[in-house]
PDB file of N, CA and C in Angstrom:
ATOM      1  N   UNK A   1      -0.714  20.782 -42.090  1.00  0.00           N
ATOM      2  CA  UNK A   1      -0.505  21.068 -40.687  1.00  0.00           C
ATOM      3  C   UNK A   1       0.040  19.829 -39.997  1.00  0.00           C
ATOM      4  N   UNK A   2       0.485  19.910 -39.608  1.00  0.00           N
ATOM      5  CA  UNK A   2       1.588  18.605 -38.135  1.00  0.00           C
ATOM      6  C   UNK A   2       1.021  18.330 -37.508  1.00  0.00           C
ATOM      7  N   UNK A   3       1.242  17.992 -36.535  1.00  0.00           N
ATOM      8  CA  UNK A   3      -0.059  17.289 -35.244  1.00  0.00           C
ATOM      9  C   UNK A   3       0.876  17.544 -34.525  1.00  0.00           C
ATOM     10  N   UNK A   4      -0.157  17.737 -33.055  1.00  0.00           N
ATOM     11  CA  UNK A   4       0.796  18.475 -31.987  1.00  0.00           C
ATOM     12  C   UNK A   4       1.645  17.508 -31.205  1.00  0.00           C
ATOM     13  N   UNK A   5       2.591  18.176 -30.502  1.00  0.00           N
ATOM     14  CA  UNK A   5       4.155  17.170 -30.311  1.00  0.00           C
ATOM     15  C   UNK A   5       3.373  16.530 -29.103  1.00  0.00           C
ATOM     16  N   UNK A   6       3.795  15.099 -28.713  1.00  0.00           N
ATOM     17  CA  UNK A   6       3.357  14.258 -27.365  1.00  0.00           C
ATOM     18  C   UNK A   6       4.687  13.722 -26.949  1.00  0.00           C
ATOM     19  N   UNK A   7       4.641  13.865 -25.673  1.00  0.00           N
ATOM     20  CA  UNK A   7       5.247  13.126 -24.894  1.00  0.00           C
ATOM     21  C   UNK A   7       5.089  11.398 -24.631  1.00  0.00           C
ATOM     22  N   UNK A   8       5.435  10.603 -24.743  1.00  0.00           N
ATOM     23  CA  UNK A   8       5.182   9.344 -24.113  1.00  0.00           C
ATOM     24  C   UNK A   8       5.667   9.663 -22.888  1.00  0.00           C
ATOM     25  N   UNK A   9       4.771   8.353 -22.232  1.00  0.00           N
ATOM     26  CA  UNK A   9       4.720   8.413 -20.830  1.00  0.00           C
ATOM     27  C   UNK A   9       4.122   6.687 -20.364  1.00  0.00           C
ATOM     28  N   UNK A  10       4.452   6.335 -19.795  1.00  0.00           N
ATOM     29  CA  UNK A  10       4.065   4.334 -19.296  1.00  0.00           C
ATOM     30  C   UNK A  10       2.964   4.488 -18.707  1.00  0.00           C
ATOM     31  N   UNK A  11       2.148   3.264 -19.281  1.00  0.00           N
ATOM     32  CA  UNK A  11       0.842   3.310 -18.432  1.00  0.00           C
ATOM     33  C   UNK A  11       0.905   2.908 -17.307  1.00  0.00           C
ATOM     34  N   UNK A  12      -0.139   2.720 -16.542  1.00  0.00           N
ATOM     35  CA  UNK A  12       0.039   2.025 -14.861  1.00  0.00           C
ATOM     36  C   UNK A  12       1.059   0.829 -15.290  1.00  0.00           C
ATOM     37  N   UNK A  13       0.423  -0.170 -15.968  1.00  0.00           N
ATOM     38  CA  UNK A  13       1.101  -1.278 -15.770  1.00  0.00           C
ATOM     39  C   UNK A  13       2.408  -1.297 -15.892  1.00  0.00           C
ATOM     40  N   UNK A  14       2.709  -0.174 -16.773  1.00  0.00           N
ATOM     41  CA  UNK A  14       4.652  -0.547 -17.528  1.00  0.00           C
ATOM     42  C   UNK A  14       4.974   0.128 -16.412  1.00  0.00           C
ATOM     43  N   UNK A  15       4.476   0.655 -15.609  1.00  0.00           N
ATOM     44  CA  UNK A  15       5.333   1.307 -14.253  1.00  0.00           C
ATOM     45  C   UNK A  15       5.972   0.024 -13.105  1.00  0.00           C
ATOM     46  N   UNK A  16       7.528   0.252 -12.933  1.00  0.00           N
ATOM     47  CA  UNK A  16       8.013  -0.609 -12.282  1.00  0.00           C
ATOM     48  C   UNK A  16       8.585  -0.099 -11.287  1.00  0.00           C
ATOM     49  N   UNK A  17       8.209  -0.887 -10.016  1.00  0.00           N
ATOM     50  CA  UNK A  17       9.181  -0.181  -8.517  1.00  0.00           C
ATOM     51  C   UNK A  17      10.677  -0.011  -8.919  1.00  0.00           C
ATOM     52  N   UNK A  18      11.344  -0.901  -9.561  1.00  0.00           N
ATOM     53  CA  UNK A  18      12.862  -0.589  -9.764  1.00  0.00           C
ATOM     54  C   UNK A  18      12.614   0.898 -10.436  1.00  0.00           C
ATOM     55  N   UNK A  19      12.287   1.473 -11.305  1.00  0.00           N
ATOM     56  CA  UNK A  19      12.101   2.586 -12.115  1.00  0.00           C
ATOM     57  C   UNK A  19      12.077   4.128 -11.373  1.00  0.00           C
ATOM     58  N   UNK A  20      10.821   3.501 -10.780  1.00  0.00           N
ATOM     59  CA  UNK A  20      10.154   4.462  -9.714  1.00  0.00           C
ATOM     60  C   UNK A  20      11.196   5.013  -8.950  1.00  0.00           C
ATOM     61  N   UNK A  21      11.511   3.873  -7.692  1.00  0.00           N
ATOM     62  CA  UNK A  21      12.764   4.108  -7.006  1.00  0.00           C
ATOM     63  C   UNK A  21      14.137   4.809  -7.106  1.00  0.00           C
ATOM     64  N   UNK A  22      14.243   4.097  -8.767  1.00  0.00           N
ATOM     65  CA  UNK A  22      15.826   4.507  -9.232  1.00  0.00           C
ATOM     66  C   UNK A  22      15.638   5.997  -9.286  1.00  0.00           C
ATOM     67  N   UNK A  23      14.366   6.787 -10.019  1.00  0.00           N
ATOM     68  CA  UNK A  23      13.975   7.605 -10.468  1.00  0.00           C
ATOM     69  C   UNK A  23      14.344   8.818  -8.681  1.00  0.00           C
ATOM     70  N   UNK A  24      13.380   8.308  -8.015  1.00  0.00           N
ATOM     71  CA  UNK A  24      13.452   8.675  -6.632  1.00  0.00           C
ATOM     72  C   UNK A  24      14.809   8.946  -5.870  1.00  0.00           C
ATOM     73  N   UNK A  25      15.635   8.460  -6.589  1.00  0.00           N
ATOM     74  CA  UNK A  25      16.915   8.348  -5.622  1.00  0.00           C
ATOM     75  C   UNK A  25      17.895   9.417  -5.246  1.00  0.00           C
ATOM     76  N   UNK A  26      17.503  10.562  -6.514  1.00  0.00           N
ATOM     77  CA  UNK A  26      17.998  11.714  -6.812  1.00  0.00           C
ATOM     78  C   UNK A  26      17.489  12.677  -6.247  1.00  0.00           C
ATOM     79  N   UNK A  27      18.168  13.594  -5.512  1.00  0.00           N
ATOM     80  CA  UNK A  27      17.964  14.559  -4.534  1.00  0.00           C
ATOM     81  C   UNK A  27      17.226  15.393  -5.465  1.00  0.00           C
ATOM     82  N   UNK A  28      17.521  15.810  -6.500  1.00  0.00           N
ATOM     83  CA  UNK A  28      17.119  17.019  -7.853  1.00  0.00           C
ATOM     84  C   UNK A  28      15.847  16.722  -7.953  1.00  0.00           C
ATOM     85  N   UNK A  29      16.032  15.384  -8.275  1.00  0.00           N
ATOM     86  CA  UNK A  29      14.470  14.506  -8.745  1.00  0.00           C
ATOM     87  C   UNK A  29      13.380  14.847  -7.481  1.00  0.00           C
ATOM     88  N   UNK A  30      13.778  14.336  -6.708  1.00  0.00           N
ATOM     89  CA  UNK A  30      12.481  14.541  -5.424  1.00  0.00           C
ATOM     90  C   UNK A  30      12.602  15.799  -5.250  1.00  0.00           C
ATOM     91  N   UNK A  31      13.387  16.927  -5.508  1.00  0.00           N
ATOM     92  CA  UNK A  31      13.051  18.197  -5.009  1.00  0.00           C
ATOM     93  C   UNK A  31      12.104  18.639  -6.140  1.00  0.00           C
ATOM     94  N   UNK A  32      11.849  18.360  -7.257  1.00  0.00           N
ATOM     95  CA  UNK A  32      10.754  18.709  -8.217  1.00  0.00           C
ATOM     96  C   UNK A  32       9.695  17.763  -7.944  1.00  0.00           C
ATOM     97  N   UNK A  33       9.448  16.575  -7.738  1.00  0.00           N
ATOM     98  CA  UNK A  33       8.644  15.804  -7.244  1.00  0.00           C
ATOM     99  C   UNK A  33       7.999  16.689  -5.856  1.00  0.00           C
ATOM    100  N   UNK A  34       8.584  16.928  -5.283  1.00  0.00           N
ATOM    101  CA  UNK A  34       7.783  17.859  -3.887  1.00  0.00           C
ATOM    102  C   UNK A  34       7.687  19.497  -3.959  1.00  0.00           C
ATOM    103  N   UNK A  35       7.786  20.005  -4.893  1.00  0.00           N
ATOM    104  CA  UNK A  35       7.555  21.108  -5.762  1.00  0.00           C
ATOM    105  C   UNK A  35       5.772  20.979  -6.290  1.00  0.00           C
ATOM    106  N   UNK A  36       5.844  19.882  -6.913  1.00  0.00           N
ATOM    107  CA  UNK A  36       5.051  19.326  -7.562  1.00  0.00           C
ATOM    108  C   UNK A  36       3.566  19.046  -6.731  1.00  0.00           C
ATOM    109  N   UNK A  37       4.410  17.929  -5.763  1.00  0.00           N
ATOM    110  CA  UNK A  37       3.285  18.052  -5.260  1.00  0.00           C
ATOM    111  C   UNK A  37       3.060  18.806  -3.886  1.00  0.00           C
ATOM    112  N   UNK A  38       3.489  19.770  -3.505  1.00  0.00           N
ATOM    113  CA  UNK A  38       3.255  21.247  -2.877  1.00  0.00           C
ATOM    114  C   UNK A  38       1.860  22.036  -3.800  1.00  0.00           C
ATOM    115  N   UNK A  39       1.337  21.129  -4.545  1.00  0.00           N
ATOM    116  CA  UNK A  39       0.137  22.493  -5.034  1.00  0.00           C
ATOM    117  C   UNK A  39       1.120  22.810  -6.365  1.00  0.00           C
ATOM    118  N   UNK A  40       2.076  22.979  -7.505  1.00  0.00           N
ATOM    119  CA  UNK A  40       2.275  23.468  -7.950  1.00  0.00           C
ATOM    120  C   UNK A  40       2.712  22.644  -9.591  1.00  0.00           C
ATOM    121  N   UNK A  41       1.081  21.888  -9.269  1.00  0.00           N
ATOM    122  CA  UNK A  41       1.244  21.088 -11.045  1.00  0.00           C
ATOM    123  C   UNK A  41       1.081  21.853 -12.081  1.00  0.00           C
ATOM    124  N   UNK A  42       0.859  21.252 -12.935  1.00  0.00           N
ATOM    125  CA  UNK A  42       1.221  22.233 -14.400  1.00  0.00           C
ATOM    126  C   UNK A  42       2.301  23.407 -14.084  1.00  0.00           C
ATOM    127  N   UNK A  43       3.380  22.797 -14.020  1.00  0.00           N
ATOM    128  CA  UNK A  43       4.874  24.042 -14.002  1.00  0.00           C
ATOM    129  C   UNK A  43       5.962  23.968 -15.182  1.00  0.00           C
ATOM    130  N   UNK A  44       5.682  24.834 -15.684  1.00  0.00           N
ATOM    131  CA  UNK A  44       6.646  24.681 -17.185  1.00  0.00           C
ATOM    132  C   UNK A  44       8.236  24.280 -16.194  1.00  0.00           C
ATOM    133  N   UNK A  45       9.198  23.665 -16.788  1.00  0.00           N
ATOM    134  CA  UNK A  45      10.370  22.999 -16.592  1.00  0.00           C
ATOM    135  C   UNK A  45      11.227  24.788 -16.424  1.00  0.00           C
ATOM    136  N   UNK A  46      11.032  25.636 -16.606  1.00  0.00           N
ATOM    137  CA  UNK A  46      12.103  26.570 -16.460  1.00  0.00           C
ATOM    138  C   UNK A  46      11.436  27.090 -14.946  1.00  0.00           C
ATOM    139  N   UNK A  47      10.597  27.204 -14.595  1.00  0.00           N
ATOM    140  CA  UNK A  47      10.342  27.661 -13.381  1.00  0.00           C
ATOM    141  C   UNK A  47      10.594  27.018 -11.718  1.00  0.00           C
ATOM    142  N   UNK A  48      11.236  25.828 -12.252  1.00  0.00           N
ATOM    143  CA  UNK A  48      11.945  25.007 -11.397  1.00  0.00           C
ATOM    144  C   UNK A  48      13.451  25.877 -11.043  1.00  0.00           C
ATOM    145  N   UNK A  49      13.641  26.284  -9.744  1.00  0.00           N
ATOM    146  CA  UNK A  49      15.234  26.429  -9.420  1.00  0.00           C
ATOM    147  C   UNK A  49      15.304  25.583  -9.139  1.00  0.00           C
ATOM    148  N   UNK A  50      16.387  24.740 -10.018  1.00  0.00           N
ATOM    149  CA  UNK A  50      17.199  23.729  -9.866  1.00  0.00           C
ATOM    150  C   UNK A  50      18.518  24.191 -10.036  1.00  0.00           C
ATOM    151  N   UNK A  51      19.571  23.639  -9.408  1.00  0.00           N
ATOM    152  CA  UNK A  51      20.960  23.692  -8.798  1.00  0.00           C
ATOM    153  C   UNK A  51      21.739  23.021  -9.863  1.00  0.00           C
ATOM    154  N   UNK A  52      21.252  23.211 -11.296  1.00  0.00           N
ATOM    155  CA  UNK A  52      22.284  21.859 -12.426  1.00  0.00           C
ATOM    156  C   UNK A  52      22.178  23.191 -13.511  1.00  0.00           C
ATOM    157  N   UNK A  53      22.746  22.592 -14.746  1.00  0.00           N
ATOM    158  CA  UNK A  53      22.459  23.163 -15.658  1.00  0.00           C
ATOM    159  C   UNK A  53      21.112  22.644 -16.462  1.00  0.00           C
ATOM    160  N   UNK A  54      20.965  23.637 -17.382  1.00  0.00           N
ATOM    161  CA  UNK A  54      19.179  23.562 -18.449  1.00  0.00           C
ATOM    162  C   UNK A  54      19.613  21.732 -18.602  1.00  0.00           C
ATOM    163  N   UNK A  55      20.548  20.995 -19.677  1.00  0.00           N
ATOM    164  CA  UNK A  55      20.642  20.033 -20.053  1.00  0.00           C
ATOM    165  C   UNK A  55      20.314  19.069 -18.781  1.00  0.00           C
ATOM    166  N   UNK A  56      21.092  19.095 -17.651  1.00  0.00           N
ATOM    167  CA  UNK A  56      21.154  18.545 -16.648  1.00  0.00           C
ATOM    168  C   UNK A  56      19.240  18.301 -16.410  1.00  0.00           C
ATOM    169  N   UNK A  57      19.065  19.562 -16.068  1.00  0.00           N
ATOM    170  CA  UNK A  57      17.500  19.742 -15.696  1.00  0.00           C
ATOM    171  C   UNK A  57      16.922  18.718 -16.756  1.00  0.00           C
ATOM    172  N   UNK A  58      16.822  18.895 -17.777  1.00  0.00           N
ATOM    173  CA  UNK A  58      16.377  18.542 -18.921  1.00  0.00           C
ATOM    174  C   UNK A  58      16.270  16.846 -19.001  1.00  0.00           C
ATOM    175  N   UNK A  59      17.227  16.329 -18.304  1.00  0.00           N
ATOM    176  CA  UNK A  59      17.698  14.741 -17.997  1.00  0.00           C
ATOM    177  C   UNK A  59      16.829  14.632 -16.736  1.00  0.00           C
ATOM    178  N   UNK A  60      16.677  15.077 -15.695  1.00  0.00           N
ATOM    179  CA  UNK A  60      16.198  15.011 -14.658  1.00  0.00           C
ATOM    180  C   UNK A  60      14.651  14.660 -15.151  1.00  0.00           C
ATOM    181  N   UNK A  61      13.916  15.843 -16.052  1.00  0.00           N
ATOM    182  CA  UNK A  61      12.577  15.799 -16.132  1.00  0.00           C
ATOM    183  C   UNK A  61      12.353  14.325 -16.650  1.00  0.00           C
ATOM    184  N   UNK A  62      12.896  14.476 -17.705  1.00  0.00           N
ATOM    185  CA  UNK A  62      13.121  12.663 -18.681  1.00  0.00           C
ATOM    186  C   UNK A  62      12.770  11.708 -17.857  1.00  0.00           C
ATOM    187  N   UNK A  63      13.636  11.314 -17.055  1.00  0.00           N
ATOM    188  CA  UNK A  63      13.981  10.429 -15.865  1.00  0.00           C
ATOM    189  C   UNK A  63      12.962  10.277 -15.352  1.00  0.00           C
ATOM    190  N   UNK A  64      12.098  11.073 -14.540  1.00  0.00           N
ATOM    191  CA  UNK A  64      10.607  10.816 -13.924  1.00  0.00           C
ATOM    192  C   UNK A  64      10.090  10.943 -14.804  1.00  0.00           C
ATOM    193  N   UNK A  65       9.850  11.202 -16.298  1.00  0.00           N
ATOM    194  CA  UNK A  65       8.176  10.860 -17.180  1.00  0.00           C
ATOM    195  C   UNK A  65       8.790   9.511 -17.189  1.00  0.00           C
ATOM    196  N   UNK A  66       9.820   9.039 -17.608  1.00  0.00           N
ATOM    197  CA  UNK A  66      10.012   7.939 -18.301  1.00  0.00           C
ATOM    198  C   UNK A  66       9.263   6.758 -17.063  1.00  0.00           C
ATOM    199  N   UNK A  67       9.439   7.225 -15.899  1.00  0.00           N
ATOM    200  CA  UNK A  67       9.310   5.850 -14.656  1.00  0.00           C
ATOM    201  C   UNK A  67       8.234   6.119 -14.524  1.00  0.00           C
ATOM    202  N   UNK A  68       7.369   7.667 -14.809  1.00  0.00           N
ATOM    203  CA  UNK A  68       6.194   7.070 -15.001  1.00  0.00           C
ATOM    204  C   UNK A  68       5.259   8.252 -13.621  1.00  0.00           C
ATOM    205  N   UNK A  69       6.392   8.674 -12.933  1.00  0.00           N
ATOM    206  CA  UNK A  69       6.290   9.992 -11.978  1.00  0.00           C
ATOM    207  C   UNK A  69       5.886  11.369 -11.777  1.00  0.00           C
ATOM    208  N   UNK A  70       6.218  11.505 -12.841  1.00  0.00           N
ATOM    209  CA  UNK A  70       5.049  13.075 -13.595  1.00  0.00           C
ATOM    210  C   UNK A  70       4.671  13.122 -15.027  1.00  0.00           C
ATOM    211  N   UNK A  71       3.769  13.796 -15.460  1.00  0.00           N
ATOM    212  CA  UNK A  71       3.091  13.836 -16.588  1.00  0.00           C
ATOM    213  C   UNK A  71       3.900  15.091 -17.542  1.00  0.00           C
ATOM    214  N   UNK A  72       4.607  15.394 -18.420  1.00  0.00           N
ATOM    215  CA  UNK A  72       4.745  16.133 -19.440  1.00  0.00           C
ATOM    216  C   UNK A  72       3.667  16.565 -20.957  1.00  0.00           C
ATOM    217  N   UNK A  73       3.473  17.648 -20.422  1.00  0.00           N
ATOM    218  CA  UNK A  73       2.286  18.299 -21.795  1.00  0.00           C
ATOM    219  C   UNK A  73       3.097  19.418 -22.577  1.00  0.00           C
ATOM    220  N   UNK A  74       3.347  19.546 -23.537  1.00  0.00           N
ATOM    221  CA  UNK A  74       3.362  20.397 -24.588  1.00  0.00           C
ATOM    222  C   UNK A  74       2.561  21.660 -24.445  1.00  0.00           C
ATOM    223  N   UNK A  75       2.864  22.772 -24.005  1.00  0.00           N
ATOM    224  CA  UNK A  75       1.769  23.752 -24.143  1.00  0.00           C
ATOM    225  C   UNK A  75       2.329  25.362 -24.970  1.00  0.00           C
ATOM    226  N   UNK A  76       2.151  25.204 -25.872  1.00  0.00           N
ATOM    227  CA  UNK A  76       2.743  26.277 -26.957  1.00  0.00           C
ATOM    228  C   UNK A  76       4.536  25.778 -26.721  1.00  0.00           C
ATOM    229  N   UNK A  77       5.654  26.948 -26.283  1.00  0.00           N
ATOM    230  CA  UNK A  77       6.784  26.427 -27.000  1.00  0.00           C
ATOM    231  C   UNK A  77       7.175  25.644 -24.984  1.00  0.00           C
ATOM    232  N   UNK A  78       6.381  25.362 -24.462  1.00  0.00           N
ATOM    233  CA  UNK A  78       6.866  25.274 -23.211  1.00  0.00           C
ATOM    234  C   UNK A  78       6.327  23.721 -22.782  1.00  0.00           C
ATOM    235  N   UNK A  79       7.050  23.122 -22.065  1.00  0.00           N
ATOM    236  CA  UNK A  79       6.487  21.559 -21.418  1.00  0.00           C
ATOM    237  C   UNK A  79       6.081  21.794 -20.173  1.00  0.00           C
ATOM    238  N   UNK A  80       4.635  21.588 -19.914  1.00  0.00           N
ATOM    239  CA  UNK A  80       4.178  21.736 -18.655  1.00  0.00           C
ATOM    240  C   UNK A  80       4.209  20.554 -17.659  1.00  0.00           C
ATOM    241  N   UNK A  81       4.598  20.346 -16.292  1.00  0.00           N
ATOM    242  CA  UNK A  81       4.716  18.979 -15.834  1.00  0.00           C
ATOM    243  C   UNK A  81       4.108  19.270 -14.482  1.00  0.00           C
ATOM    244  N   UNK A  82       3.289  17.401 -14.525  1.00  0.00           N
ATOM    245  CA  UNK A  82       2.620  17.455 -13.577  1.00  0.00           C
ATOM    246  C   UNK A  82       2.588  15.991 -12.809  1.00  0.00           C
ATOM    247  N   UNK A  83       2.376  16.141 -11.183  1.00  0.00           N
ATOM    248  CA  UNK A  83       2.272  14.971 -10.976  1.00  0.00           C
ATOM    249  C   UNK A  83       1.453  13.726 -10.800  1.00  0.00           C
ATOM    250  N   UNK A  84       2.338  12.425 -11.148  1.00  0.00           N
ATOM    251  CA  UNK A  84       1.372  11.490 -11.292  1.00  0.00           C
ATOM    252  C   UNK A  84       0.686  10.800  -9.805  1.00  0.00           C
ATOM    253  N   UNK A  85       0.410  11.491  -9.182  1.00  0.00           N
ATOM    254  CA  UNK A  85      -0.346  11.184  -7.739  1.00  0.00           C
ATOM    255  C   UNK A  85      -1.282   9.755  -7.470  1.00  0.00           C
ATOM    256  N   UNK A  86      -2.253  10.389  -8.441  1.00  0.00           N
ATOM    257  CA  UNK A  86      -3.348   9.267  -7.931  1.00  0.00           C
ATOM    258  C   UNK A  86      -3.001   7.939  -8.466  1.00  0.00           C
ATOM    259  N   UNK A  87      -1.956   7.424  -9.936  1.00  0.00           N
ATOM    260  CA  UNK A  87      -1.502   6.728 -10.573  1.00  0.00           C
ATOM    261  C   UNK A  87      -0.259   5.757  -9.652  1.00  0.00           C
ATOM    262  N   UNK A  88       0.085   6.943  -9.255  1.00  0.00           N
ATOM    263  CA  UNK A  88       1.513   6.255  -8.737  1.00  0.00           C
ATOM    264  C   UNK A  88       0.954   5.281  -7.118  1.00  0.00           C
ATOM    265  N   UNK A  89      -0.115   6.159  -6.728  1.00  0.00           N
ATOM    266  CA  UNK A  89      -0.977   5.648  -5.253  1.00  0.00           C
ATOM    267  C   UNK A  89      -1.775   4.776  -5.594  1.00  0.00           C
ATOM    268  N   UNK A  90      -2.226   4.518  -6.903  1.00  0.00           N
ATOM    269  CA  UNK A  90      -3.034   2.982  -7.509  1.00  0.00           C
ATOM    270  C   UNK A  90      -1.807   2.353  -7.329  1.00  0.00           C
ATOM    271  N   UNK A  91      -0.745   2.397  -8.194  1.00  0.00           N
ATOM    272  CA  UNK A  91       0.012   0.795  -8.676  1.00  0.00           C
ATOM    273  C   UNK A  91       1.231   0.816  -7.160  1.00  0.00           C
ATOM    274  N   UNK A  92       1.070   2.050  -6.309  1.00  0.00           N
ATOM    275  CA  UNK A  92       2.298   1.640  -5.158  1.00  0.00           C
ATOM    276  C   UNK A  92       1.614   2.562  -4.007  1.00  0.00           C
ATOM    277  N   UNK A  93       0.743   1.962  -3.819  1.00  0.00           N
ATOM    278  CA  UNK A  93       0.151   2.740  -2.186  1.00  0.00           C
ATOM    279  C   UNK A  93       0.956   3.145  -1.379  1.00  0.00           C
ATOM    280  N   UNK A  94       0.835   4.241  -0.907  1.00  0.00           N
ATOM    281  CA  UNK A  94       2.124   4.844   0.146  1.00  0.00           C
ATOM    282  C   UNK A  94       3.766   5.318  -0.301  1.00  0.00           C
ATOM    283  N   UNK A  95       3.468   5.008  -1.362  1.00  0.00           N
ATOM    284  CA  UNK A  95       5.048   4.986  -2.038  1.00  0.00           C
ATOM    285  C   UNK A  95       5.593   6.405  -2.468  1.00  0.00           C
ATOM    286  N   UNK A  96       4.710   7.418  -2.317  1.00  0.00           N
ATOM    287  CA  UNK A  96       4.735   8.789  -2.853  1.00  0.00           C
ATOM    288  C   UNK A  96       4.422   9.540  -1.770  1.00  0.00           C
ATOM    289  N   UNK A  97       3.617   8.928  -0.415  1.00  0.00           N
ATOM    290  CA  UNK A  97       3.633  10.132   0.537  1.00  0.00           C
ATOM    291  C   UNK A  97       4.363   9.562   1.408  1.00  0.00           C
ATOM    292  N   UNK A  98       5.569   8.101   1.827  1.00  0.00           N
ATOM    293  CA  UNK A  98       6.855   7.931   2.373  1.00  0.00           C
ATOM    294  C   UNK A  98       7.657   8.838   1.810  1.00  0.00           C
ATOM    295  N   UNK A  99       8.184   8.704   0.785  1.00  0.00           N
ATOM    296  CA  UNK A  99       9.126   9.660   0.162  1.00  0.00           C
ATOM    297  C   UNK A  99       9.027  11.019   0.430  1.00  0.00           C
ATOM    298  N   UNK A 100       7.676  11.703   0.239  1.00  0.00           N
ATOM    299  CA  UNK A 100       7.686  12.916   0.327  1.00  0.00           C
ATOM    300  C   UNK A 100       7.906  13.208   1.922  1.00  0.00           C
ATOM    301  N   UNK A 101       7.613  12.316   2.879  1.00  0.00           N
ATOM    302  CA  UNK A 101       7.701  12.697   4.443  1.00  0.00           C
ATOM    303  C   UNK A 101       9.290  12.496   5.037  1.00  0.00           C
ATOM    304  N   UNK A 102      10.020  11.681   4.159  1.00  0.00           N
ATOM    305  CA  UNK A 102      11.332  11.485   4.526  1.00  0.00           C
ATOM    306  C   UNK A 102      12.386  12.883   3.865  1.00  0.00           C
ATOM    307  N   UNK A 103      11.615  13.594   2.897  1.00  0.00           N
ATOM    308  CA  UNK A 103      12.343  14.563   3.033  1.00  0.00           C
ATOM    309  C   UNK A 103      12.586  15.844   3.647  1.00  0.00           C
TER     310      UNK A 103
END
């Protein structure tokens, strides 16, 4: 038997404001980021209307696990994503409910 597929994802510390930010900068990006955190964590990646194509989408999700912005889980053939709230409000206080109020 295999062992089940994981995502990497940066701990607090490897999280960097350049990352974060860059991550943030994208209209696509923060519209799933405030999806997200609207109440609607654990959302498999297809239930997002997003305005790109699957691949496109697919780069987008990347982009925020990688900076460290939402959480990706494996759940049967589907990736469930969720956000990193209380993580992102430890290592950058305010940095997640500016953003979300400027949009």
């Amino acid at each position: 038997m295999g062992s089940a597929r994981s995502l990497e994802h940066p701990t607090l510390e490897q999280m960097s404001l350049d990352t974060v930010l860059s991550a943030l900068a994208d209209p696509v990006r923060r519209t799933i980021v405030a999806q997200l955190a609207n109440g609607h964590d654990d959302q498999a990646c297809i239930a997002f209307s997003l305005p790109v194509s699957k691949s496109t989408s697919t780069h987008h999700f990347r982009v925020l696990r990688e900076a460290g912005v939402i959480s990706q889980q494996y759940r049967g053939t589907s990736i469930l994503n969720g956000l990193r709230r209380d993580e992102l409000n430890l290592r950058f206080p305010g940095l997640l409910e500016a953003i979300l109020a400027a949009e």
